[in-house]
N, C-alpha and C. Protein backbone atom coordinates (compact mmCIF):
# COMPACT_ATOMS: atom_id res chain seq x y z
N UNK A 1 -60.41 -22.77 -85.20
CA UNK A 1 -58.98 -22.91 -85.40
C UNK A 1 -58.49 -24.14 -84.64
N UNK A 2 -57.66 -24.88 -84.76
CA UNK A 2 -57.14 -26.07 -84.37
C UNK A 2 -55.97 -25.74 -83.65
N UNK A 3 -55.67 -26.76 -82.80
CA UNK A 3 -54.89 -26.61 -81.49
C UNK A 3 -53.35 -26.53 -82.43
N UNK A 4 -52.45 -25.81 -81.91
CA UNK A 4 -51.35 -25.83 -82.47
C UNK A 4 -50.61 -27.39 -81.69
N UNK A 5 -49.27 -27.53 -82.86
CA UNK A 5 -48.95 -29.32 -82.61
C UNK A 5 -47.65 -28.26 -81.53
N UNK A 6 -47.70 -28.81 -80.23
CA UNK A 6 -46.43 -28.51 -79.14
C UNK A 6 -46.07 -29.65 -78.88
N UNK A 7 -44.78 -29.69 -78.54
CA UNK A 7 -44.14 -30.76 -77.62
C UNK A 7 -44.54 -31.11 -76.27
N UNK A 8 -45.01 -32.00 -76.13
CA UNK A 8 -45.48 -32.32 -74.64
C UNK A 8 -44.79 -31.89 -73.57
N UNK A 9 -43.46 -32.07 -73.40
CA UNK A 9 -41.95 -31.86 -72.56
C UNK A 9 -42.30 -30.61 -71.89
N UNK A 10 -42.96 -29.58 -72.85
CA UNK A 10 -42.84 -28.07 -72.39
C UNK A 10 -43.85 -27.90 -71.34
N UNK A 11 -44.89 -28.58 -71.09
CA UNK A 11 -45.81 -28.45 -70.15
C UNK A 11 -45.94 -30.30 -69.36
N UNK A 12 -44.80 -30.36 -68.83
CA UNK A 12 -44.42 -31.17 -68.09
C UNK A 12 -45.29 -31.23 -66.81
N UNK A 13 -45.78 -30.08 -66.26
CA UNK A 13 -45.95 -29.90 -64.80
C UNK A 13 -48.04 -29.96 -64.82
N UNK A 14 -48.60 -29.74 -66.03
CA UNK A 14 -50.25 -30.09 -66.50
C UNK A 14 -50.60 -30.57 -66.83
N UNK A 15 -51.57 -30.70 -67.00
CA UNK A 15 -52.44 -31.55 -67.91
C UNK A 15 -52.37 -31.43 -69.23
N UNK A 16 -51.56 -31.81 -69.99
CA UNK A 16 -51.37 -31.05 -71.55
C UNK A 16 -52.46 -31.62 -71.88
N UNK A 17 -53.87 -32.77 -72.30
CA UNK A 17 -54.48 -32.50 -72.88
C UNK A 17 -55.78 -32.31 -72.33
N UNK A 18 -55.58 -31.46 -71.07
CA UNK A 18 -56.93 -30.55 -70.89
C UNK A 18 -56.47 -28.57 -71.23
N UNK A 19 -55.42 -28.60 -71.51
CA UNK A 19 -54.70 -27.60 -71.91
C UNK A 19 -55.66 -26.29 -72.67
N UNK A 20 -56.90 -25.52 -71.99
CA UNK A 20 -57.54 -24.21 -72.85
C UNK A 20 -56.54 -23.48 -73.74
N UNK A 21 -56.38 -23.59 -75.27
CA UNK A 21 -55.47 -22.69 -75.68
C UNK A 21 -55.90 -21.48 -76.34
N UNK A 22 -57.34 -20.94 -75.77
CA UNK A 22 -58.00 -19.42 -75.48
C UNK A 22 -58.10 -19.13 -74.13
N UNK A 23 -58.39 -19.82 -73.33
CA UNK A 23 -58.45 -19.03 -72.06
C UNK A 23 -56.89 -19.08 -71.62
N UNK A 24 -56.25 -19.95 -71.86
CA UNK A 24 -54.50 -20.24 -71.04
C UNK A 24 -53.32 -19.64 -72.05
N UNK A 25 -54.01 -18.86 -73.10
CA UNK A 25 -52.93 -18.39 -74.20
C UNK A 25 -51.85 -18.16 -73.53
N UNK A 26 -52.04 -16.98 -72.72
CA UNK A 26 -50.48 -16.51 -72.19
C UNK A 26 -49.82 -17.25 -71.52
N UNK A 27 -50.38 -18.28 -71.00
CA UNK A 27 -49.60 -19.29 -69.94
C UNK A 27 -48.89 -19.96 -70.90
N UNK A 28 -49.47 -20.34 -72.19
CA UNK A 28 -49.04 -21.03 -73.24
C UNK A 28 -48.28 -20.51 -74.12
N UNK A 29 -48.01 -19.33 -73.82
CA UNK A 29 -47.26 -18.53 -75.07
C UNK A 29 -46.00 -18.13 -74.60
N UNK A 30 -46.02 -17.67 -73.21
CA UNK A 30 -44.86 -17.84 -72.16
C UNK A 30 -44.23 -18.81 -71.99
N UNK A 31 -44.80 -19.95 -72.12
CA UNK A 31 -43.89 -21.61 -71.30
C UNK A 31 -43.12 -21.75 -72.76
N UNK A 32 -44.21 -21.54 -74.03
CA UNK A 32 -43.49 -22.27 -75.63
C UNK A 32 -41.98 -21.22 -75.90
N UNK A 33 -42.38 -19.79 -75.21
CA UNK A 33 -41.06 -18.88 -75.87
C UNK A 33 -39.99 -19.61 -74.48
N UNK A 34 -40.24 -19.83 -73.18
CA UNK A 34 -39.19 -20.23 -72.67
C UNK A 34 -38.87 -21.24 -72.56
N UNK A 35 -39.35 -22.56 -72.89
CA UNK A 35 -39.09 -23.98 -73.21
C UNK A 35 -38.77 -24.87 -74.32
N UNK A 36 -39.33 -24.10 -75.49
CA UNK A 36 -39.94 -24.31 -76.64
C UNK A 36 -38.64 -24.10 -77.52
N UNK A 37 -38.61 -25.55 -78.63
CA UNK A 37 -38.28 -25.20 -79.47
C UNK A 37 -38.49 -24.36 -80.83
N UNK A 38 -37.50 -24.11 -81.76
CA UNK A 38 -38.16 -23.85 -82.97
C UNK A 38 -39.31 -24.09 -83.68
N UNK A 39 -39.38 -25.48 -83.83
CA UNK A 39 -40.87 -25.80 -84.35
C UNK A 39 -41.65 -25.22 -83.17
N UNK A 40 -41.80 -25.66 -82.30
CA UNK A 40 -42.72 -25.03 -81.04
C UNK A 40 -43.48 -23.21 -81.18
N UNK A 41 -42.19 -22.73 -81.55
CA UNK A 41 -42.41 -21.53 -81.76
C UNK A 41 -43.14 -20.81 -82.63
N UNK A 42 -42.20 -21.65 -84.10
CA UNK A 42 -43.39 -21.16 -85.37
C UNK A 42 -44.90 -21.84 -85.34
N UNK A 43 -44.88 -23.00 -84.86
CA UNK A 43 -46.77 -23.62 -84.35
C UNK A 43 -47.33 -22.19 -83.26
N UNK A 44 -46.70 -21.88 -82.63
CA UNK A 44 -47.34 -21.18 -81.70
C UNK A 44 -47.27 -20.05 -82.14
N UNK A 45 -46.71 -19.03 -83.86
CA UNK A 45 -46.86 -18.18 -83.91
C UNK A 45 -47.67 -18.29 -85.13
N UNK A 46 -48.08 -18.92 -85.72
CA UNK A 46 -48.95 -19.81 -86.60
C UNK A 46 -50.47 -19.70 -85.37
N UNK A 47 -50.39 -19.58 -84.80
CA UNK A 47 -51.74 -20.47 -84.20
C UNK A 47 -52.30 -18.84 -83.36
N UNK A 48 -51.38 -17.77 -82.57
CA UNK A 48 -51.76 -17.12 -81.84
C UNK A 48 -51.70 -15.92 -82.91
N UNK A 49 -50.71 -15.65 -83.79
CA UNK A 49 -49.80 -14.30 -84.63
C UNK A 49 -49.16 -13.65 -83.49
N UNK A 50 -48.07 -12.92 -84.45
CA UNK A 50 -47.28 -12.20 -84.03
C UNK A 50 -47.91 -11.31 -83.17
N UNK A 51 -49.20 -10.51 -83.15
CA UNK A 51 -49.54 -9.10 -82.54
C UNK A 51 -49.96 -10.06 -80.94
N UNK A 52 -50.94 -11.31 -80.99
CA UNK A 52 -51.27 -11.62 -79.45
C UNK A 52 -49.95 -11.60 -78.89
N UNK A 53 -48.92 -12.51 -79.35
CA UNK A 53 -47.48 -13.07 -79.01
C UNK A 53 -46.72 -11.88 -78.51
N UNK A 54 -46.94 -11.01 -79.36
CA UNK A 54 -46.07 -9.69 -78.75
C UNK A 54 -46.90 -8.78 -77.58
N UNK A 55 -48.06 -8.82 -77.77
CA UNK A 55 -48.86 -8.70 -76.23
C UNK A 55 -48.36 -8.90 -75.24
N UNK A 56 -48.36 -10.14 -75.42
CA UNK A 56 -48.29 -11.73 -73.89
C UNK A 56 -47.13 -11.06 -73.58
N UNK A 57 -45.96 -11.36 -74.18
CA UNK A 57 -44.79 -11.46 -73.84
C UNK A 57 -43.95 -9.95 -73.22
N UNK A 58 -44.71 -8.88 -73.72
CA UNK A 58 -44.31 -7.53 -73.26
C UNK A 58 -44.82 -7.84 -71.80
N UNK A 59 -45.93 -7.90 -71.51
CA UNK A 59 -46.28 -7.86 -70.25
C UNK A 59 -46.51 -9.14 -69.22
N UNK A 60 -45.34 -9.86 -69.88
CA UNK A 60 -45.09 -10.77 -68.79
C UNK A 60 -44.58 -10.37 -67.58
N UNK A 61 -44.63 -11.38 -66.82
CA UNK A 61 -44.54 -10.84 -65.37
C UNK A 61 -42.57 -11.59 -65.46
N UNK A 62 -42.76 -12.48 -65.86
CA UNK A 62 -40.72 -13.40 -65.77
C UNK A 62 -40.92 -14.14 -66.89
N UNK A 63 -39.92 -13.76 -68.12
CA UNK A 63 -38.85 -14.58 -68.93
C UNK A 63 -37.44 -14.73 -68.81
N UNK A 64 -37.22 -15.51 -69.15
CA UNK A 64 -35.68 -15.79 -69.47
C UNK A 64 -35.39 -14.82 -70.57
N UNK A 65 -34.01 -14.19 -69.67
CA UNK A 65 -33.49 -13.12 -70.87
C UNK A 65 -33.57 -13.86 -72.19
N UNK A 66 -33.02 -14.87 -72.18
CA UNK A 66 -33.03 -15.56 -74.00
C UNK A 66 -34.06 -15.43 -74.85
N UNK A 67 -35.38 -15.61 -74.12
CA UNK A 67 -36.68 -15.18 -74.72
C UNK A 67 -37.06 -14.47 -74.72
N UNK A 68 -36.70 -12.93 -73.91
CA UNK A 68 -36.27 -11.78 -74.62
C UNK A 68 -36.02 -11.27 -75.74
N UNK A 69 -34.32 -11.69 -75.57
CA UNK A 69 -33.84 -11.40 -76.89
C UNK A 69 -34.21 -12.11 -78.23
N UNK A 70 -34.99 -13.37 -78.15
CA UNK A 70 -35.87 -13.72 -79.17
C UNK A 70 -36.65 -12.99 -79.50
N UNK A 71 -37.66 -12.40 -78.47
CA UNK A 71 -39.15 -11.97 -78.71
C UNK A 71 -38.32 -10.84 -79.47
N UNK A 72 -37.38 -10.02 -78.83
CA UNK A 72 -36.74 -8.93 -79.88
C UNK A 72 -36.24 -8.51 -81.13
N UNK A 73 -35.82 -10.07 -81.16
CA UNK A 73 -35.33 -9.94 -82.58
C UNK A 73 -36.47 -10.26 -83.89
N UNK A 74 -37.63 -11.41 -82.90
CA UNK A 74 -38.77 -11.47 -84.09
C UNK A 74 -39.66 -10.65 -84.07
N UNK A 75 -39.47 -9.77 -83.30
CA UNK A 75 -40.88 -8.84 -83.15
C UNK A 75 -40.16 -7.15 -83.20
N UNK A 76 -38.78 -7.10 -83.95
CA UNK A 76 -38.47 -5.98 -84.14
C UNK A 76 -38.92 -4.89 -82.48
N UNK A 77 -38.19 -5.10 -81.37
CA UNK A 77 -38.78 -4.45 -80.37
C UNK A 77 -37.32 -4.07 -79.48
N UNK A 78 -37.52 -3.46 -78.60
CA UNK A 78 -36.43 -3.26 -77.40
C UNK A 78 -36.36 -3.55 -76.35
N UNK A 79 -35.67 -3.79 -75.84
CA UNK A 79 -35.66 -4.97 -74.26
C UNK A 79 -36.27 -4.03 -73.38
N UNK A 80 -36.31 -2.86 -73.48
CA UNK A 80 -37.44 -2.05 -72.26
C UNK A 80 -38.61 -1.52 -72.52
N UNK A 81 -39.06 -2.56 -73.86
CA UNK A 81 -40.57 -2.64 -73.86
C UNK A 81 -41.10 -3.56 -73.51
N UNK A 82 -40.28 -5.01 -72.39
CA UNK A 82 -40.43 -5.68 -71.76
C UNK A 82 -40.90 -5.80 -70.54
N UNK A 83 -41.66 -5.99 -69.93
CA UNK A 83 -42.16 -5.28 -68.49
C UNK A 83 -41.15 -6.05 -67.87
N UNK A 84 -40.80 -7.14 -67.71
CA UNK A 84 -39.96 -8.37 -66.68
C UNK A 84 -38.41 -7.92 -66.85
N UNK A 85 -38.24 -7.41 -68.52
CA UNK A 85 -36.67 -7.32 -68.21
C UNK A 85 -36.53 -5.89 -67.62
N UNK A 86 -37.35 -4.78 -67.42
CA UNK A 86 -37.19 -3.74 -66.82
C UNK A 86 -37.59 -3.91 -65.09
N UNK A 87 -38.21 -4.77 -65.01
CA UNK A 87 -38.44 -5.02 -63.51
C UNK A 87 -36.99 -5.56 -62.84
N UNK A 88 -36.43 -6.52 -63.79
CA UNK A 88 -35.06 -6.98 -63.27
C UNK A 88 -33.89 -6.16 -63.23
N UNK A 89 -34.21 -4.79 -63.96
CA UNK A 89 -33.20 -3.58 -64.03
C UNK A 89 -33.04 -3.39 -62.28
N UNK A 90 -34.11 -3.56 -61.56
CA UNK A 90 -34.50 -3.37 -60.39
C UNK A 90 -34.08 -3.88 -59.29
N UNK A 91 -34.02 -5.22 -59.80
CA UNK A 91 -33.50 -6.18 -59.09
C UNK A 91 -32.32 -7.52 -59.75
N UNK A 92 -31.10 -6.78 -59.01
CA UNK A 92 -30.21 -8.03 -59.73
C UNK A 92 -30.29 -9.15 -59.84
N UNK A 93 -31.09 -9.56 -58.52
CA UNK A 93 -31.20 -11.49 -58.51
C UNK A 93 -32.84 -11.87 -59.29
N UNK A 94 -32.42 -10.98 -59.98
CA UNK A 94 -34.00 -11.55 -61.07
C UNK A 94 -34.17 -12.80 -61.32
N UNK A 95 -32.79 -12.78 -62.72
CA UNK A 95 -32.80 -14.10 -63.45
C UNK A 95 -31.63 -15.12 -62.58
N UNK A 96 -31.13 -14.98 -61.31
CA UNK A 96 -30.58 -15.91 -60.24
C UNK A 96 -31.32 -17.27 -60.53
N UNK A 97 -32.75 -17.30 -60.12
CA UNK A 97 -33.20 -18.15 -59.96
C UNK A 97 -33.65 -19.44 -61.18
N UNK A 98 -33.03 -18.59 -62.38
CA UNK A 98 -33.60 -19.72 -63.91
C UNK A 98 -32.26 -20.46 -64.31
């Protein structure tokens, strides 16, 4: 399978082209839903499917509510099948810091 086409911008802080996109999926699937544009998104749901994508993203450790309520609305799901947005139920200064 061939590397999906991302915007460089979103992985500002690596090496984007030593970038594993099997071993670093979730690192990569996390940064594209919270950085990532549209195109970004459908390449990266094109490249991983919906079922890894909805994996990753349930059991992330921190998203941005917005990519939340994305992952929710494309993946038909509920915000407390989110591990991060129920951890922040926990703690108010969750999303303080984004």
């Amino acid at each position: 399978m061939s590397k999906p086409v991302l915007n460089k911008r979103i992985f500002w802080d690596v090496n984007f082209e030593a970038l594993d996109y099997d071993k670093k999926a979730a690192f990569i699937i996390e940064r594209v839903f919270e950085r990532g544009d549209v195109p970004d998104i459908r390449a990266c749901r094109r490249h991983y499917g919906d079922e890894k994508i909805r994996d990753v993203l349930t059991k992330a450790k921190w998203l941005p509510l917005t990519a939340i309520y994305l992952a929710c609305a494309l993946f038909n799901n509920e915000l407390t099948d989110y591990r991060c947005y129920n951890t922040a139920q926990l703690d108010t200064t969750y999303w303080l810091h984004y």
